[in-house]
C-alpha atoms as a PDB file:
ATOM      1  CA  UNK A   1     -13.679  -2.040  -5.715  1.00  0.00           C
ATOM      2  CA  UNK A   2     -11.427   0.438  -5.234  1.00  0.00           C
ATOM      3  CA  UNK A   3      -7.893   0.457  -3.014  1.00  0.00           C
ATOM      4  CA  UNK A   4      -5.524   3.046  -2.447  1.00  0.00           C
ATOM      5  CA  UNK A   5      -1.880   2.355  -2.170  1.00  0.00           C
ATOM      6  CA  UNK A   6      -0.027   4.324  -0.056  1.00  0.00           C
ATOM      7  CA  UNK A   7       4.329   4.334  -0.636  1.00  0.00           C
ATOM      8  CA  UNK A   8       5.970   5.526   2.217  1.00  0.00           C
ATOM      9  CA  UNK A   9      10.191   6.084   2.470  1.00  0.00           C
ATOM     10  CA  UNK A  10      10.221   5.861   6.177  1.00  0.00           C
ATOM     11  CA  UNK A  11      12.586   8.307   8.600  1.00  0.00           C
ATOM     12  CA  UNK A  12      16.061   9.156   8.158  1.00  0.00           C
ATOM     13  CA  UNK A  13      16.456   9.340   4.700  1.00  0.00           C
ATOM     14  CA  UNK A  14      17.333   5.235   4.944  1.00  0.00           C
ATOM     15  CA  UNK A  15      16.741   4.078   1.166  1.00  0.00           C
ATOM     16  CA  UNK A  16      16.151   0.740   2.918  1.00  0.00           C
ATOM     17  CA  UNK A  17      13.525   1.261   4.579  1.00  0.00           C
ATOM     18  CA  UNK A  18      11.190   2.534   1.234  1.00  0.00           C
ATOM     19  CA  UNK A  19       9.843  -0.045  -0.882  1.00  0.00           C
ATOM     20  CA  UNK A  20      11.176  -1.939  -3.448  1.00  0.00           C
ATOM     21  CA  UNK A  21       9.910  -2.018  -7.027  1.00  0.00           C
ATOM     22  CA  UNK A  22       9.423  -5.516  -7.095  1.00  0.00           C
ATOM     23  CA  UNK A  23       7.123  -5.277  -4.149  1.00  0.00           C
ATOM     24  CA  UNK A  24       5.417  -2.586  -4.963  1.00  0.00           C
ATOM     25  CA  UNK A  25       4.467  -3.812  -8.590  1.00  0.00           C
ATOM     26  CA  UNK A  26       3.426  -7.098  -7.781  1.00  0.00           C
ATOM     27  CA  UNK A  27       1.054  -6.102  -4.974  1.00  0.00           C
ATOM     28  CA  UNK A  28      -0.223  -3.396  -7.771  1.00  0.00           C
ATOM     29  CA  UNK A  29      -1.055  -6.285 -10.470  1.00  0.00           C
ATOM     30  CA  UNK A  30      -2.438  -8.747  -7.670  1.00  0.00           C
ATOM     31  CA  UNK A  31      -4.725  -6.048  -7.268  1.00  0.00           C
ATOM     32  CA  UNK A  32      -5.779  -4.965 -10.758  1.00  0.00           C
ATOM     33  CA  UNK A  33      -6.225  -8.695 -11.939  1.00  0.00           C
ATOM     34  CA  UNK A  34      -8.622  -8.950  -9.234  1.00  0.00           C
ATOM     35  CA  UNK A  35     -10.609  -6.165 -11.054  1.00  0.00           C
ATOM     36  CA  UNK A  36      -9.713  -3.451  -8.594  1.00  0.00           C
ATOM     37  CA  UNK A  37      -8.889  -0.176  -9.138  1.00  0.00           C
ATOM     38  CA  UNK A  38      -6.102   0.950  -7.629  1.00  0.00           C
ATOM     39  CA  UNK A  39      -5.209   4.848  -6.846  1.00  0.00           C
ATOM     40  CA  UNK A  40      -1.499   5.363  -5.393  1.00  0.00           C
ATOM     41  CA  UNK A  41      -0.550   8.028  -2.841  1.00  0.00           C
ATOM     42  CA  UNK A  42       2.805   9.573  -1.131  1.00  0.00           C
ATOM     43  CA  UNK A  43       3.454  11.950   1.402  1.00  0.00           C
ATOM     44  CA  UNK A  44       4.718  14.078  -1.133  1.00  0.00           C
ATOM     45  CA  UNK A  45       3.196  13.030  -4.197  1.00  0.00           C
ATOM     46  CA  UNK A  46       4.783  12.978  -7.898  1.00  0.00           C
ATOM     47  CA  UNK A  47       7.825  10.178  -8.363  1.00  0.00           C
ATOM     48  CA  UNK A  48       7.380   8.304  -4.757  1.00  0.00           C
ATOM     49  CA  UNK A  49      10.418   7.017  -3.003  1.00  0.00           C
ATOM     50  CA  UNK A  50      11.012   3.460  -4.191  1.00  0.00           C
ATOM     51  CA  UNK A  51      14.064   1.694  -4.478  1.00  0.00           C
ATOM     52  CA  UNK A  52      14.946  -0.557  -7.456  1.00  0.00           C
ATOM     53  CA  UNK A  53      14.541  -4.130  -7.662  1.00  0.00           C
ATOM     54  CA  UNK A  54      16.637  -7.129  -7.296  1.00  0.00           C
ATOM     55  CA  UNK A  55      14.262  -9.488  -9.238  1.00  0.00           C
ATOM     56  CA  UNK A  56      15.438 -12.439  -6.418  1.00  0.00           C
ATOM     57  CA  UNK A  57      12.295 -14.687  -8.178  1.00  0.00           C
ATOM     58  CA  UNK A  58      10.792 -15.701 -11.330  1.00  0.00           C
ATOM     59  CA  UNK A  59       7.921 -13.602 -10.198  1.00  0.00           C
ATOM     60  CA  UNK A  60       9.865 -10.784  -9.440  1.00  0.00           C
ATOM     61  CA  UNK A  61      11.428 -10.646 -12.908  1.00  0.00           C
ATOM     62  CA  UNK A  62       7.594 -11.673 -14.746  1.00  0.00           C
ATOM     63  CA  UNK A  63       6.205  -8.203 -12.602  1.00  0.00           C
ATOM     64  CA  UNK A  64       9.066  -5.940 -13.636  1.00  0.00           C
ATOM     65  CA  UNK A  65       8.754  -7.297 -17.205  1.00  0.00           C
ATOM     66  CA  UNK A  66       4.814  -6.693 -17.084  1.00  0.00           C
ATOM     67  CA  UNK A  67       5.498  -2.830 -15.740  1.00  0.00           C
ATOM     68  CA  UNK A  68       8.044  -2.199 -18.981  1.00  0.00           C
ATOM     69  CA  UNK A  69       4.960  -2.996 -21.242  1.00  0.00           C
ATOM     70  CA  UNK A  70       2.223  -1.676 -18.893  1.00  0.00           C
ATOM     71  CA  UNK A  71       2.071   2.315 -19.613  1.00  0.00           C
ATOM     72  CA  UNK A  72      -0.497   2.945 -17.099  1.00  0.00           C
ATOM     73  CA  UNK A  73       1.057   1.366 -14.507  1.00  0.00           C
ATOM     74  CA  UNK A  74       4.551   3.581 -15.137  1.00  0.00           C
ATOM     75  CA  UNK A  75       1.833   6.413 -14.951  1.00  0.00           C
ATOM     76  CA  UNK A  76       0.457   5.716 -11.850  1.00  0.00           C
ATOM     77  CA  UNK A  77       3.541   4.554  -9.381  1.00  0.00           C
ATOM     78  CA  UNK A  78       5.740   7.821 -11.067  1.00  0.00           C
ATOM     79  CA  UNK A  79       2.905  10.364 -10.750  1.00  0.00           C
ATOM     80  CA  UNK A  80       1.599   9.740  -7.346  1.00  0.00           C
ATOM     81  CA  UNK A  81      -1.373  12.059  -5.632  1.00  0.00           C
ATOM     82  CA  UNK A  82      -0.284  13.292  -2.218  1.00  0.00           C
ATOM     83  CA  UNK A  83      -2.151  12.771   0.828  1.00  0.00           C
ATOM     84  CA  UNK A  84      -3.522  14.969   1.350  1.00  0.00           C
ATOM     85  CA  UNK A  85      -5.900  14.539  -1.650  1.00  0.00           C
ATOM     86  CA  UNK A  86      -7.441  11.721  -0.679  1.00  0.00           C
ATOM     87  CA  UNK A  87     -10.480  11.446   0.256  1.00  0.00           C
ATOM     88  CA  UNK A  88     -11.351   7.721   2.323  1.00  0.00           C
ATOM     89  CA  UNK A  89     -14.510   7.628   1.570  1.00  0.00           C
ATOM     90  CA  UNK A  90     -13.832   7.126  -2.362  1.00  0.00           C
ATOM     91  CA  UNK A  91     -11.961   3.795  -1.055  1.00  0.00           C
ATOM     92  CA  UNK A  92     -12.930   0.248   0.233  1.00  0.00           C
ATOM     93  CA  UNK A  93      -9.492  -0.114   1.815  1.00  0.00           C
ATOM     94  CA  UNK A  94      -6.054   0.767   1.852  1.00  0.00           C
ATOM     95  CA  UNK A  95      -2.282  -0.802   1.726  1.00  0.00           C
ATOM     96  CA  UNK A  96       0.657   0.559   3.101  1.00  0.00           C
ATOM     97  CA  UNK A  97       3.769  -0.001   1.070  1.00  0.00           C
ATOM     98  CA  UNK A  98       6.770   1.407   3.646  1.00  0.00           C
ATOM     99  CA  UNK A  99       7.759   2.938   6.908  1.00  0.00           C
ATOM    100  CA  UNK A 100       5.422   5.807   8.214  1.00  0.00           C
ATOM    101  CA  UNK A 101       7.595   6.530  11.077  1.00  0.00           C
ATOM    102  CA  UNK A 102       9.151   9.719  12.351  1.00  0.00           C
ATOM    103  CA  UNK A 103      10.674  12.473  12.761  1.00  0.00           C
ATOM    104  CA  UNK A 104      12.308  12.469   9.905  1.00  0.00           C
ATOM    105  CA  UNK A 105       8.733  14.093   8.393  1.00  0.00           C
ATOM    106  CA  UNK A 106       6.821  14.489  11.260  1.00  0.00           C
ATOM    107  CA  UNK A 107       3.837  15.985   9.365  1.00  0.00           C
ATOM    108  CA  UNK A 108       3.821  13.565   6.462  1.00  0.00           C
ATOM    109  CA  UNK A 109       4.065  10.536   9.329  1.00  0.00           C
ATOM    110  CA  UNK A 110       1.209  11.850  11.358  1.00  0.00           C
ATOM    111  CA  UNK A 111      -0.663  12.567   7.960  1.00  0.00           C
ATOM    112  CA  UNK A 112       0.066   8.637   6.690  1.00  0.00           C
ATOM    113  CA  UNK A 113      -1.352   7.879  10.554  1.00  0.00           C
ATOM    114  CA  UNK A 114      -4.533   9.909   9.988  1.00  0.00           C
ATOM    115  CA  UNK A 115      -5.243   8.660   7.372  1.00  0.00           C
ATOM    116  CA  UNK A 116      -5.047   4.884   8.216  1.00  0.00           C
ATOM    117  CA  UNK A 117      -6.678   5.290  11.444  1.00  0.00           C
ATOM    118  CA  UNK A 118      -9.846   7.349   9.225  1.00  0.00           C
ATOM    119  CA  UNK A 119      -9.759   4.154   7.028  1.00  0.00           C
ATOM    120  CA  UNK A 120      -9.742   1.882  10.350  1.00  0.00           C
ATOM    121  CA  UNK A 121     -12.866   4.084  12.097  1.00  0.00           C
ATOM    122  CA  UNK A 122     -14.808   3.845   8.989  1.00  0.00           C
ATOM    123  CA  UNK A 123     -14.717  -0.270   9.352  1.00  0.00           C
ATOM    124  CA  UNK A 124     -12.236  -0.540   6.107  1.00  0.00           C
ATOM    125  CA  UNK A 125      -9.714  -2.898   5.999  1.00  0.00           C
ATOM    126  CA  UNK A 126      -6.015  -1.907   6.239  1.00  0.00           C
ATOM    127  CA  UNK A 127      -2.559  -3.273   5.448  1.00  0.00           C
ATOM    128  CA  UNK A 128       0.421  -2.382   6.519  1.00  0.00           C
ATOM    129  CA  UNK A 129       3.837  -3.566   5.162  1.00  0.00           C
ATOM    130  CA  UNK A 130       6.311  -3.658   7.016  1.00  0.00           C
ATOM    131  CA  UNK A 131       4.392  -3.460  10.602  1.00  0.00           C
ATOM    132  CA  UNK A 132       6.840  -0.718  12.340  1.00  0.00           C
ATOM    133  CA  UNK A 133       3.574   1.301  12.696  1.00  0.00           C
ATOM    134  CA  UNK A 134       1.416   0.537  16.155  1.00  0.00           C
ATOM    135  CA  UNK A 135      -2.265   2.538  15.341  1.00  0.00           C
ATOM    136  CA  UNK A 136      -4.012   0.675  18.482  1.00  0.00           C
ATOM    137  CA  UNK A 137      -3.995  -2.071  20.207  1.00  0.00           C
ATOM    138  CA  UNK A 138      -5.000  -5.308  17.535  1.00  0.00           C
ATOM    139  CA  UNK A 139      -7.867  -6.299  19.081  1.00  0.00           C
ATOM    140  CA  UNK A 140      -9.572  -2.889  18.406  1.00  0.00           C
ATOM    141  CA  UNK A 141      -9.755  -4.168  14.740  1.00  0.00           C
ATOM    142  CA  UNK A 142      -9.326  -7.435  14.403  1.00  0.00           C
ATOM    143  CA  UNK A 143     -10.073  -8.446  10.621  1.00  0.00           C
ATOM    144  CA  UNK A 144      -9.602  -5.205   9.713  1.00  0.00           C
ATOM    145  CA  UNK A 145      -5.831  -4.347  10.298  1.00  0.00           C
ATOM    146  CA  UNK A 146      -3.082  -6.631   8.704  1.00  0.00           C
ATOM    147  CA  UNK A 147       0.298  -6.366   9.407  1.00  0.00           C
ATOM    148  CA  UNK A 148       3.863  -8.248   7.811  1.00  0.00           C
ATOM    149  CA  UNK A 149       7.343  -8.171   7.707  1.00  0.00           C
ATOM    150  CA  UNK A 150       8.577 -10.672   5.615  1.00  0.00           C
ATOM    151  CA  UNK A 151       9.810 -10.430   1.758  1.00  0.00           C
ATOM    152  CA  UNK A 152       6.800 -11.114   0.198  1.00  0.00           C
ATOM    153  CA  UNK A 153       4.581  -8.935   2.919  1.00  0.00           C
ATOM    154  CA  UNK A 154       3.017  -6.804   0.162  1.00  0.00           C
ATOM    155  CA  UNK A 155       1.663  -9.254  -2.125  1.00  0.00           C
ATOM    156  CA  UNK A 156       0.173 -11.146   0.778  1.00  0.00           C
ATOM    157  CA  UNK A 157      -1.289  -8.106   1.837  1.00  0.00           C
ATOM    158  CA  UNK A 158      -3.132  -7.338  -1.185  1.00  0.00           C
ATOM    159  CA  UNK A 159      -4.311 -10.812  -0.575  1.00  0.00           C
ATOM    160  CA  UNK A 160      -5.633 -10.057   2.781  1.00  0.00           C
ATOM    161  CA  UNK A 161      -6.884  -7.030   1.418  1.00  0.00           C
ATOM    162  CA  UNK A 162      -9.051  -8.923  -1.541  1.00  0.00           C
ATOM    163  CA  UNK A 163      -9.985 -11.561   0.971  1.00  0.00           C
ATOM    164  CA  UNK A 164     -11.211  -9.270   3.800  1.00  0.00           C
ATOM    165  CA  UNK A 165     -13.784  -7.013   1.200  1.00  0.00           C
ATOM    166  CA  UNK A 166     -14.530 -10.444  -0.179  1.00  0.00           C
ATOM    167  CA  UNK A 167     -15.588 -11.536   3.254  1.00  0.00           C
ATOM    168  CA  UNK A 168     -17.588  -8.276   4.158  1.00  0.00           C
ATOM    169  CA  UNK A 169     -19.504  -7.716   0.705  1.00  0.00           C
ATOM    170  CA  UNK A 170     -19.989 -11.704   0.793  1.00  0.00           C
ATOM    171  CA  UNK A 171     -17.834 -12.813  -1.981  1.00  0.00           C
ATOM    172  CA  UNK A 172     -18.636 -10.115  -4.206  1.00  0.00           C
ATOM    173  CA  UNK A 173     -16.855  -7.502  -6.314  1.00  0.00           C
ATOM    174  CA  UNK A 174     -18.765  -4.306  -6.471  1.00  0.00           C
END
């Protein structure tokens, strides 16, 4: 399988509103223990906007530690592709990581959108963390969009993410 992970910094320039470290290296090794590849994206591309972590858990603390040691991993959050090189069809599904909201960057929020709802048409799942983004009414996609706000949102979204390609290739990794 293979997931992209889009980081977003959301509007205004708010450092609060991008995603932490912590988050978005835990979600990343949920999802390559799983056996997944994972591609990362930004509007921009290159170093994305994340802030640094707190380590507030053991598990926190045991990611960050992992990241030091895992080269690849330093690679692939600092050296982002941009948006506009990816292609949704090379993907099974796709999580969010931040605020696409504008109009702070109008064109790189309506490109984030685009691309979600491409990801949505095509019938692959799609996580979004945290939910500030509306793409269309739930019910249009039930199973396939999933949505969270709370502290551990993107972790449990790579969950979601696993479970739902789980569910539609029936229980099996490709």
């Amino acid at each position: 399988m293979r997931i992209l992970m889009i980081l977003t910094a959301g509007s205004g320039g708010r450092p609060s509103r991008s995603p932490s470290i912590d988050h978005v290296i835990e979600a990343y090794h949920l999802l390559q223990d799983s056996g997944t590849e994972v591609v990362i994206a930004s509007s921009q591309g290159g170093n994305p906007p994340i802030r640094g972590g707190r380590e507030r858990s053991t598990q926190a603390a045991s990611s960050n530690q992992r990241l030091q040691s895992d080269r690849s991993a330093r690679d692939a959050i600092s050296d982002t592709l941009k948006l506009e090189q990816i292609h949704p069809e090379e993907f099974d599904g796709v999580i969010c990581i931040g605020v696409l909201e504008g109009p702070a960057h109008s064109a790189d929020t309506e490109a984030g959108r685009s691309l979600l709802k491409t990801f949505l048409a095509a019938g692959k799942p799609v996580a979004i963390v945290p939910s500030a983004l509306e793409l269309a009414p739930r019910a249009l996609f039930e199973g396939l969009l999933v949505t969270g706000d709370e502290i551990r949102a993107p972790s449990l979204a790579a969950q979601a993410i696993l479970a739902a390609l789980n569910h539609r290739k029936g229980g099996r990794h490709r």
